[in-house]
N, C-alpha and C. Protein backbone atom coordinates (compact mmCIF):
# COMPACT_ATOMS: atom_id res chain seq x y z
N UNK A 1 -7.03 1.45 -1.85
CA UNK A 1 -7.42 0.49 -2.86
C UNK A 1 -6.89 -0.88 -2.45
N UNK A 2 -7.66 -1.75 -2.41
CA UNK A 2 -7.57 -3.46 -2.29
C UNK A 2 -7.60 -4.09 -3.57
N UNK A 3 -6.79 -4.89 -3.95
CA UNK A 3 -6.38 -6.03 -4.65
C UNK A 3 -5.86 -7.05 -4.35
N UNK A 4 -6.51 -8.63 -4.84
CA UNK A 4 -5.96 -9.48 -4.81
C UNK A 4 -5.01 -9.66 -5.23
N UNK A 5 -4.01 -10.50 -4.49
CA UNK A 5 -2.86 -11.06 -5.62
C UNK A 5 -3.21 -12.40 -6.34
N UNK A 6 -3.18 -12.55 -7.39
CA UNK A 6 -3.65 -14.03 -7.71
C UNK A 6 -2.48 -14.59 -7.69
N UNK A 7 -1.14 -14.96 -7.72
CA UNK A 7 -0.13 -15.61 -7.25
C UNK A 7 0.82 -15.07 -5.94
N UNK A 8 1.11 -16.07 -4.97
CA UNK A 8 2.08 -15.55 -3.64
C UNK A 8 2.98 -14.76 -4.60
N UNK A 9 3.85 -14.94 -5.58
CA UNK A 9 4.86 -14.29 -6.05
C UNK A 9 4.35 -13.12 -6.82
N UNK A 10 3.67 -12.53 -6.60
CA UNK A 10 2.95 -11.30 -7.12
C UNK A 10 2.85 -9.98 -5.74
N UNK A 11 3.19 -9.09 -6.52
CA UNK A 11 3.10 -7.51 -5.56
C UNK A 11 2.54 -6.78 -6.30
N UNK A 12 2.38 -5.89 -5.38
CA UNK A 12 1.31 -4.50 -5.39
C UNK A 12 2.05 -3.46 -5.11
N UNK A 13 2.02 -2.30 -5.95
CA UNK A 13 3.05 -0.99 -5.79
C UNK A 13 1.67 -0.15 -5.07
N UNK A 14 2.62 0.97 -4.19
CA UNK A 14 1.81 1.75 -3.43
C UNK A 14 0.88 2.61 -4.98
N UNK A 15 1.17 2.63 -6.14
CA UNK A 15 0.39 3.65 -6.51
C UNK A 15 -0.03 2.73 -7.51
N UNK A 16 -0.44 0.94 -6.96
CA UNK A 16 -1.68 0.55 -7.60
C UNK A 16 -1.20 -0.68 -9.00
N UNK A 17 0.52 -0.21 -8.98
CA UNK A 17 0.82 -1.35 -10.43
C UNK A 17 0.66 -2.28 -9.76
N UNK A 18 0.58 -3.80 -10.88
CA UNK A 18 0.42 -5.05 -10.46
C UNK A 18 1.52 -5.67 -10.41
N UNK A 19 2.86 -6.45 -10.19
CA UNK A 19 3.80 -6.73 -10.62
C UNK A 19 3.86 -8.03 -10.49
N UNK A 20 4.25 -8.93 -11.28
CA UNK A 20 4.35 -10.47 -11.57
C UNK A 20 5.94 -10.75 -11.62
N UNK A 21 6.01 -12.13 -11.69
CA UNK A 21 7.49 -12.04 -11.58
C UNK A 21 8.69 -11.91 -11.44
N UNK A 22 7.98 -11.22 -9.52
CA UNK A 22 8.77 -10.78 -8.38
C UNK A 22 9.52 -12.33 -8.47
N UNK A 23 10.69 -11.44 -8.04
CA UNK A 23 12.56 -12.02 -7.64
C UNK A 23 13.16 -11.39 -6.62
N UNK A 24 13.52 -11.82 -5.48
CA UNK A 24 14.49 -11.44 -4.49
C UNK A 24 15.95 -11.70 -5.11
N UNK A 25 16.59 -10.49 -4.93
CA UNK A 25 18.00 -10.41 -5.13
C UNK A 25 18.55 -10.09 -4.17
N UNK A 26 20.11 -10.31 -4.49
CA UNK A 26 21.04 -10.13 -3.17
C UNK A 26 20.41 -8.45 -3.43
N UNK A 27 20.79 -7.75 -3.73
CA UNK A 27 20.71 -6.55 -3.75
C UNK A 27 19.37 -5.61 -3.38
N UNK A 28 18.37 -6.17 -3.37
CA UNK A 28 16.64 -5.74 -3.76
C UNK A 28 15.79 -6.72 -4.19
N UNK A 29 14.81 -6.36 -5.44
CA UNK A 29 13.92 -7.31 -5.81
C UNK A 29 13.52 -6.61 -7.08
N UNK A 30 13.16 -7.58 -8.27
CA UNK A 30 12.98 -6.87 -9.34
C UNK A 30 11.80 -7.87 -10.11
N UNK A 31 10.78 -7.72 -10.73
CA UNK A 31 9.66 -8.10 -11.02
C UNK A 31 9.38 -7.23 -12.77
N UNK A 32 8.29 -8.07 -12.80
CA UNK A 32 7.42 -7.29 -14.57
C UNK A 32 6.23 -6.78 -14.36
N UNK A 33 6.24 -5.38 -14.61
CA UNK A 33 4.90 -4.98 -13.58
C UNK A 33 3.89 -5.20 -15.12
N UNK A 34 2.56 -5.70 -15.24
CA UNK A 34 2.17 -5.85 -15.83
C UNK A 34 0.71 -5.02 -16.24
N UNK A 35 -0.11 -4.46 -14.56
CA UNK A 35 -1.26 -3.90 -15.13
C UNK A 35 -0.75 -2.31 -13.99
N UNK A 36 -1.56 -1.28 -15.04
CA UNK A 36 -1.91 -0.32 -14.20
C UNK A 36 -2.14 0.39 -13.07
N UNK A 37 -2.39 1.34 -12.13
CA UNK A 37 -3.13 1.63 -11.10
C UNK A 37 -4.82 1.59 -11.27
N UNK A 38 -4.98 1.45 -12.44
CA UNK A 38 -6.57 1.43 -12.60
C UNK A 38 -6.83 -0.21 -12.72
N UNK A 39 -5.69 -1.38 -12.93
CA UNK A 39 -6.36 -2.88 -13.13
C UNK A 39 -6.36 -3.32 -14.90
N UNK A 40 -5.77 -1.63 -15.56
CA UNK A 40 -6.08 -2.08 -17.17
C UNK A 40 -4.30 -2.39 -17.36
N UNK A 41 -4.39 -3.80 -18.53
CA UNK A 41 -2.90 -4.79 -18.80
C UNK A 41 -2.36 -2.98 -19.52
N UNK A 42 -0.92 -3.27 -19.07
CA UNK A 42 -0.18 -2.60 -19.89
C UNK A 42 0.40 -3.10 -21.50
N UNK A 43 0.19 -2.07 -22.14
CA UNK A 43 0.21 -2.84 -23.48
C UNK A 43 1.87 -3.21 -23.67
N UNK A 44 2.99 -2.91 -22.74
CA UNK A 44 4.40 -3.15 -22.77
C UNK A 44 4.51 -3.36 -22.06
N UNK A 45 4.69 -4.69 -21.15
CA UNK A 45 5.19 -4.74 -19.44
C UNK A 45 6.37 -3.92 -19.58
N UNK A 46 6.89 -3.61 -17.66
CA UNK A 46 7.84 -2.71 -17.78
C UNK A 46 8.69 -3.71 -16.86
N UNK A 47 10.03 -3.88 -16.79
CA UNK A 47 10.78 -4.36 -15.65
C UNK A 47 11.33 -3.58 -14.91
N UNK A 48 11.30 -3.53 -13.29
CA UNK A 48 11.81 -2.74 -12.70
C UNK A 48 12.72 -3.40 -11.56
N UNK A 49 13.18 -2.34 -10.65
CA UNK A 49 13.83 -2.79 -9.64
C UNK A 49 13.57 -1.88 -8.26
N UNK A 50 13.42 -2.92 -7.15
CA UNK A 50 13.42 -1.97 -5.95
C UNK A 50 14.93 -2.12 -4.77
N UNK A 51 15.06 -1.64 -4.46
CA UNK A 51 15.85 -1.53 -2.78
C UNK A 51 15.50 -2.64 -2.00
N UNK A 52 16.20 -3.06 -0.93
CA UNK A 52 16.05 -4.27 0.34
C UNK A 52 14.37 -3.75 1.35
N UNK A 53 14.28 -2.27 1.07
CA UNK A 53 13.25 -1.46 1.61
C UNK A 53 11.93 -1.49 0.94
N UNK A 54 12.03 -1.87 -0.15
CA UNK A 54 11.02 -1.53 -1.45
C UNK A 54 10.89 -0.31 -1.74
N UNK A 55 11.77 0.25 -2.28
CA UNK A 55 11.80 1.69 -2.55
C UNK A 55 12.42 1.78 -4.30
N UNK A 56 11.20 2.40 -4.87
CA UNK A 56 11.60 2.06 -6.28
C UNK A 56 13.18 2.84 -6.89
N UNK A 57 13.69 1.54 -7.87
CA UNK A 57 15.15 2.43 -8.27
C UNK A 57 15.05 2.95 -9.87
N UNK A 58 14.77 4.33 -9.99
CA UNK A 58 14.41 4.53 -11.42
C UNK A 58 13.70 4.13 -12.39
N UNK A 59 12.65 4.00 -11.93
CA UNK A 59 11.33 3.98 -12.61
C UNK A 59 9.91 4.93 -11.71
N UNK A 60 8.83 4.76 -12.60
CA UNK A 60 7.81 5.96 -12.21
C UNK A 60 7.20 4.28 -11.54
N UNK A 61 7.01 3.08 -11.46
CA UNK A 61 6.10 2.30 -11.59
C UNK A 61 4.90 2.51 -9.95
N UNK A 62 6.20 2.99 -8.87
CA UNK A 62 6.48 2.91 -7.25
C UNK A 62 6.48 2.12 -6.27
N UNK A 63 6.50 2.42 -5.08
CA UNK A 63 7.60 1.43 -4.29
C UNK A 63 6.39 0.44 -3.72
N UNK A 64 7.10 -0.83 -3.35
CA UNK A 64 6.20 -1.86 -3.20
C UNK A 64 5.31 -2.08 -1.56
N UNK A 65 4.10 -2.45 -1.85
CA UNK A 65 3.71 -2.64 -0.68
C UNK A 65 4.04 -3.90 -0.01
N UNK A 66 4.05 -3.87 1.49
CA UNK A 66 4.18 -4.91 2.14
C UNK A 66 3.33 -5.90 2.15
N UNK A 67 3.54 -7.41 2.54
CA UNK A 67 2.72 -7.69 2.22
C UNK A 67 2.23 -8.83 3.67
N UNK A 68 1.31 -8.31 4.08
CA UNK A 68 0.73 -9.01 5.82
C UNK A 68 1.12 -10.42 6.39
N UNK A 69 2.18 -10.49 6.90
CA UNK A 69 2.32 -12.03 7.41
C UNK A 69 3.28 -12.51 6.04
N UNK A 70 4.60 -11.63 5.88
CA UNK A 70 5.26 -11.93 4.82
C UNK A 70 6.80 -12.13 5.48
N UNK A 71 7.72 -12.80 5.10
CA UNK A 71 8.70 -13.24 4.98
C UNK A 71 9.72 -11.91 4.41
N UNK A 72 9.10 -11.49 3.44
CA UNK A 72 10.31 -10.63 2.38
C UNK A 72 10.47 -9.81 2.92
């Protein structure tokens, strides 16, 4: 599955969430995932957190994709 990101500061989890309001931390990176694996808004954003790896830390949301010609 392909999706745009409509902002650079926006990611894509391998199983399709949308996440906005990606943050690099010393520790990982933690964002508000906002839509689905299907593209439909979640009616509660969720906040999560990943690893230096993108490997999700306790949440179902999952781990983030890379993103082509990226820095992070």
């Amino acid at each position: 599955m392909s999706r745009r990101l409509r902002h650079p500061n926006h990611r894509i989890t391998d199983n399709g969430h949308y996440v906005c309001g990606f943050k690099r931390k010393t520790d990982g990176y933690s964002g508000r995932v906002v839509e689905d694996g299907e593209g439909k808004w979640l009616a509660l954003p969720g906040y999560a957190t990943w690893d230096k790896q993108g490997q999700a830390i306790d949440h179902e949301f999952g781990n983030l994709v890379r993103r082509k010609n990226s820095n992070d």
